[in-house]
C-alpha atoms as a PDB file:
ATOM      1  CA  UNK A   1      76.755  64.458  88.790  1.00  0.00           C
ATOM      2  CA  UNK A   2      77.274  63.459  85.326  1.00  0.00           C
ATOM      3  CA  UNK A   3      80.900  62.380  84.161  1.00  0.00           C
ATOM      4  CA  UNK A   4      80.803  65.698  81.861  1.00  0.00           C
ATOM      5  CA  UNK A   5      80.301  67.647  84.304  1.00  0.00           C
ATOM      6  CA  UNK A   6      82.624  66.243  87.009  1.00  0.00           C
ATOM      7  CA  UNK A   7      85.415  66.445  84.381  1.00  0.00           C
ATOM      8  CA  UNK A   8      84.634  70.448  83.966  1.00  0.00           C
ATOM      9  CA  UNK A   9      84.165  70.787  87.332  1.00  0.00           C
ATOM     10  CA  UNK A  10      88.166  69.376  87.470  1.00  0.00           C
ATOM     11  CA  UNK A  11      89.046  71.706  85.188  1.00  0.00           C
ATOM     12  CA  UNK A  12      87.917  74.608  86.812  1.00  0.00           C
ATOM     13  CA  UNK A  13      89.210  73.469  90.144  1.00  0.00           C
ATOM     14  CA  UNK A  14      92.443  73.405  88.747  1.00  0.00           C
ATOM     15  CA  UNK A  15      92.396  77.038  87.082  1.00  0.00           C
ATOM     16  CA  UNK A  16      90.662  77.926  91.066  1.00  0.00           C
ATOM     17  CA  UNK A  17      94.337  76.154  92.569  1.00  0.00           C
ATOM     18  CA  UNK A  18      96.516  77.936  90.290  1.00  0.00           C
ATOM     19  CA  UNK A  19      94.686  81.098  90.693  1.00  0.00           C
ATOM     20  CA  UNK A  20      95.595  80.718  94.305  1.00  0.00           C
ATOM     21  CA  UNK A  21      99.109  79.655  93.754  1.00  0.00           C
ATOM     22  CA  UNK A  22      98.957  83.651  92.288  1.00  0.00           C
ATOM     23  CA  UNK A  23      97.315  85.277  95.025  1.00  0.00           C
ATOM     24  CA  UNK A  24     100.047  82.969  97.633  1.00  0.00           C
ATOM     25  CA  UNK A  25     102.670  84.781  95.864  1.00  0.00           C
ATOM     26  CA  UNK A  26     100.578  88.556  95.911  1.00  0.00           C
ATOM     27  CA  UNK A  27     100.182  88.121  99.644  1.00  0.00           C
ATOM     28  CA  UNK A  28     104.348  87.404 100.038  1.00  0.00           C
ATOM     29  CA  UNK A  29     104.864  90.501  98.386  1.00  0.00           C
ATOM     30  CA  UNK A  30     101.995  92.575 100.019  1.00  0.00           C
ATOM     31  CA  UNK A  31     103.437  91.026 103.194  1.00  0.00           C
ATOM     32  CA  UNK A  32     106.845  92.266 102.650  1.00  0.00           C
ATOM     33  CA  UNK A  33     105.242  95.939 102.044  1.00  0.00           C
ATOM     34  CA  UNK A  34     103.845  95.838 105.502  1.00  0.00           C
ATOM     35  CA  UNK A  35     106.956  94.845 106.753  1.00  0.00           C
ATOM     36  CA  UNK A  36     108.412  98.287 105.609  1.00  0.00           C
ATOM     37  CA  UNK A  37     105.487 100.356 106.642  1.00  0.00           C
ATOM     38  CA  UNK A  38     105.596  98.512 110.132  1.00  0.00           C
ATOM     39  CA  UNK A  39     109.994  99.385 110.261  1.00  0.00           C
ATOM     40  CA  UNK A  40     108.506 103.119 110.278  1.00  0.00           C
ATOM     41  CA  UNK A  41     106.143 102.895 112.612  1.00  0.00           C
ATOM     42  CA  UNK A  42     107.242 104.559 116.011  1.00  0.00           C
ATOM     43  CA  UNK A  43     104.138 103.695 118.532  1.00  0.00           C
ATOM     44  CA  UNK A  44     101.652 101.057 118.129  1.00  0.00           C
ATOM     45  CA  UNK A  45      98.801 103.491 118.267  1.00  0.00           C
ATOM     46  CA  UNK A  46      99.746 104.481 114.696  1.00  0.00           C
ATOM     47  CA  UNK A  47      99.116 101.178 113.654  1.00  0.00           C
ATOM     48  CA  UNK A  48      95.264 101.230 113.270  1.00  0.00           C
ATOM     49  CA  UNK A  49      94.758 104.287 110.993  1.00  0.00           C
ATOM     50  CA  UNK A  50      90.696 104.234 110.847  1.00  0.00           C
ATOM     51  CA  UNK A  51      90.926 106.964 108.050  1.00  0.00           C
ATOM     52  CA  UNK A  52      93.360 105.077 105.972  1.00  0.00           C
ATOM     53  CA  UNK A  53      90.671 102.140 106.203  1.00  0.00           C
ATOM     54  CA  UNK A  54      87.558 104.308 105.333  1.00  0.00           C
ATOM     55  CA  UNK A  55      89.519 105.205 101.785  1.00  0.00           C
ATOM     56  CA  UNK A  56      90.593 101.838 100.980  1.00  0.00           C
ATOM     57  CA  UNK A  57      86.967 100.156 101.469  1.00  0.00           C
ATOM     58  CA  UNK A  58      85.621 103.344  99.567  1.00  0.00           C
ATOM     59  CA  UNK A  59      88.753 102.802  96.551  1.00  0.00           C
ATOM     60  CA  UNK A  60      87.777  98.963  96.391  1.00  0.00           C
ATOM     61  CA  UNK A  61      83.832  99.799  96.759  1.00  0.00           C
ATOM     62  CA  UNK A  62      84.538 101.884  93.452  1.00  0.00           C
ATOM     63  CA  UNK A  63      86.960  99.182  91.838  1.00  0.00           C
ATOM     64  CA  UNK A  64      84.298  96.274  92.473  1.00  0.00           C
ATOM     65  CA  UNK A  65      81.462  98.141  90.922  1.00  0.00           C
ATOM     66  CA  UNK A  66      83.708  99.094  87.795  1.00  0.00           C
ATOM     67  CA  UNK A  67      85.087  95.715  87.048  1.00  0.00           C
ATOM     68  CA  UNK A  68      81.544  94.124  88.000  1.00  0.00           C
ATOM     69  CA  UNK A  69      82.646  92.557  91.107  1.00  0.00           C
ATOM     70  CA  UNK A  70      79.871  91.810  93.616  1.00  0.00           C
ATOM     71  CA  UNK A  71      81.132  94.528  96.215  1.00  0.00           C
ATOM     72  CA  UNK A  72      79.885  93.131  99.298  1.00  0.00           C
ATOM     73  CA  UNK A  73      82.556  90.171  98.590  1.00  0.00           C
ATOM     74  CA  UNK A  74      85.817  92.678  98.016  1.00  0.00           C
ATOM     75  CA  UNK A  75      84.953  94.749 100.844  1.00  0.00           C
ATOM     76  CA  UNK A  76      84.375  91.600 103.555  1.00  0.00           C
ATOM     77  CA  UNK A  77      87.824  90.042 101.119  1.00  0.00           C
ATOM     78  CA  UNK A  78      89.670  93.280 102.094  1.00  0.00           C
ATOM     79  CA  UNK A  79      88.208  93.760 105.473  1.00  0.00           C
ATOM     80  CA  UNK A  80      89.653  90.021 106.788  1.00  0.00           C
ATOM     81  CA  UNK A  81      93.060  91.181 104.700  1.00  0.00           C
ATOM     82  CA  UNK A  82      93.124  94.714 106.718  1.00  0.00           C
ATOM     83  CA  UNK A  83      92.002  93.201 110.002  1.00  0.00           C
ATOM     84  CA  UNK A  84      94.910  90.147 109.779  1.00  0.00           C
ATOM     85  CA  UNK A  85      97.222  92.614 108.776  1.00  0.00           C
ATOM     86  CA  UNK A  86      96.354  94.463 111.901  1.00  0.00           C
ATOM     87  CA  UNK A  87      96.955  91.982 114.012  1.00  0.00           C
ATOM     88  CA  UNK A  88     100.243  90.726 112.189  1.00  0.00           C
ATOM     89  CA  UNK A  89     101.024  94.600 112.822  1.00  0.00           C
ATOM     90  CA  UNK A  90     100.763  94.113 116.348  1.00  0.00           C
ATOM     91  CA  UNK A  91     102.503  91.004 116.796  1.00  0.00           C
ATOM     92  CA  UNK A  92     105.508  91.824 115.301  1.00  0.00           C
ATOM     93  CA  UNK A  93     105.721  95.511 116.390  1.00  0.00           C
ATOM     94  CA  UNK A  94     109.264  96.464 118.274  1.00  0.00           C
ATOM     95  CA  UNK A  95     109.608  99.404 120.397  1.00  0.00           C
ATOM     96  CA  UNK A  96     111.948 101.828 119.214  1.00  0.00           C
END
């Protein structure tokens, strides 16, 4: 690789590392949201709601395609998020 182009490929590492510094700081707040929606939660059979994940793969399907956004890459993004979520769910879930 050329020195040119290992000093832009630097550069756009760096914009990648604070892009992720971002999403760090997304997924503390979506975190905290899940948190609440967990507090309400009464059995742990509510906490997989298969409908609820049909209409958010569908919403981000339609989002992806708008923005022009490869939607095979949101929906497997959002899949791993819902699924670790899930399981984060189920973890920290505390009889009532």
């Amino acid at each position: 690789m050329s020195p040119l182009k290992r000093k832009k490929l630097g550069k756009i590492r760096f914009k990648l590392d604070k892009l992720d510094d971002s999403l760090i700081k997304l997924i503390k707040q979506r975190t905290n949201l899940v948190k609440k929606v967990l507090a309400l939660k009464e059995k742990k059979s509510q906490i997989i709601d298969k409908k609820r994940i049909k209409i958010i793969l569908s919403n981000i399907r339609k989002k992806s395609l708008k923005n022009n956004i490869d939607p095979k890459i949101t929906n497997r993004i959002w899949k791993n998020m819902i699924w670790s979520y899930i399981d984060f769910e189920k973890r920290n879930f505390k009889k009532k």
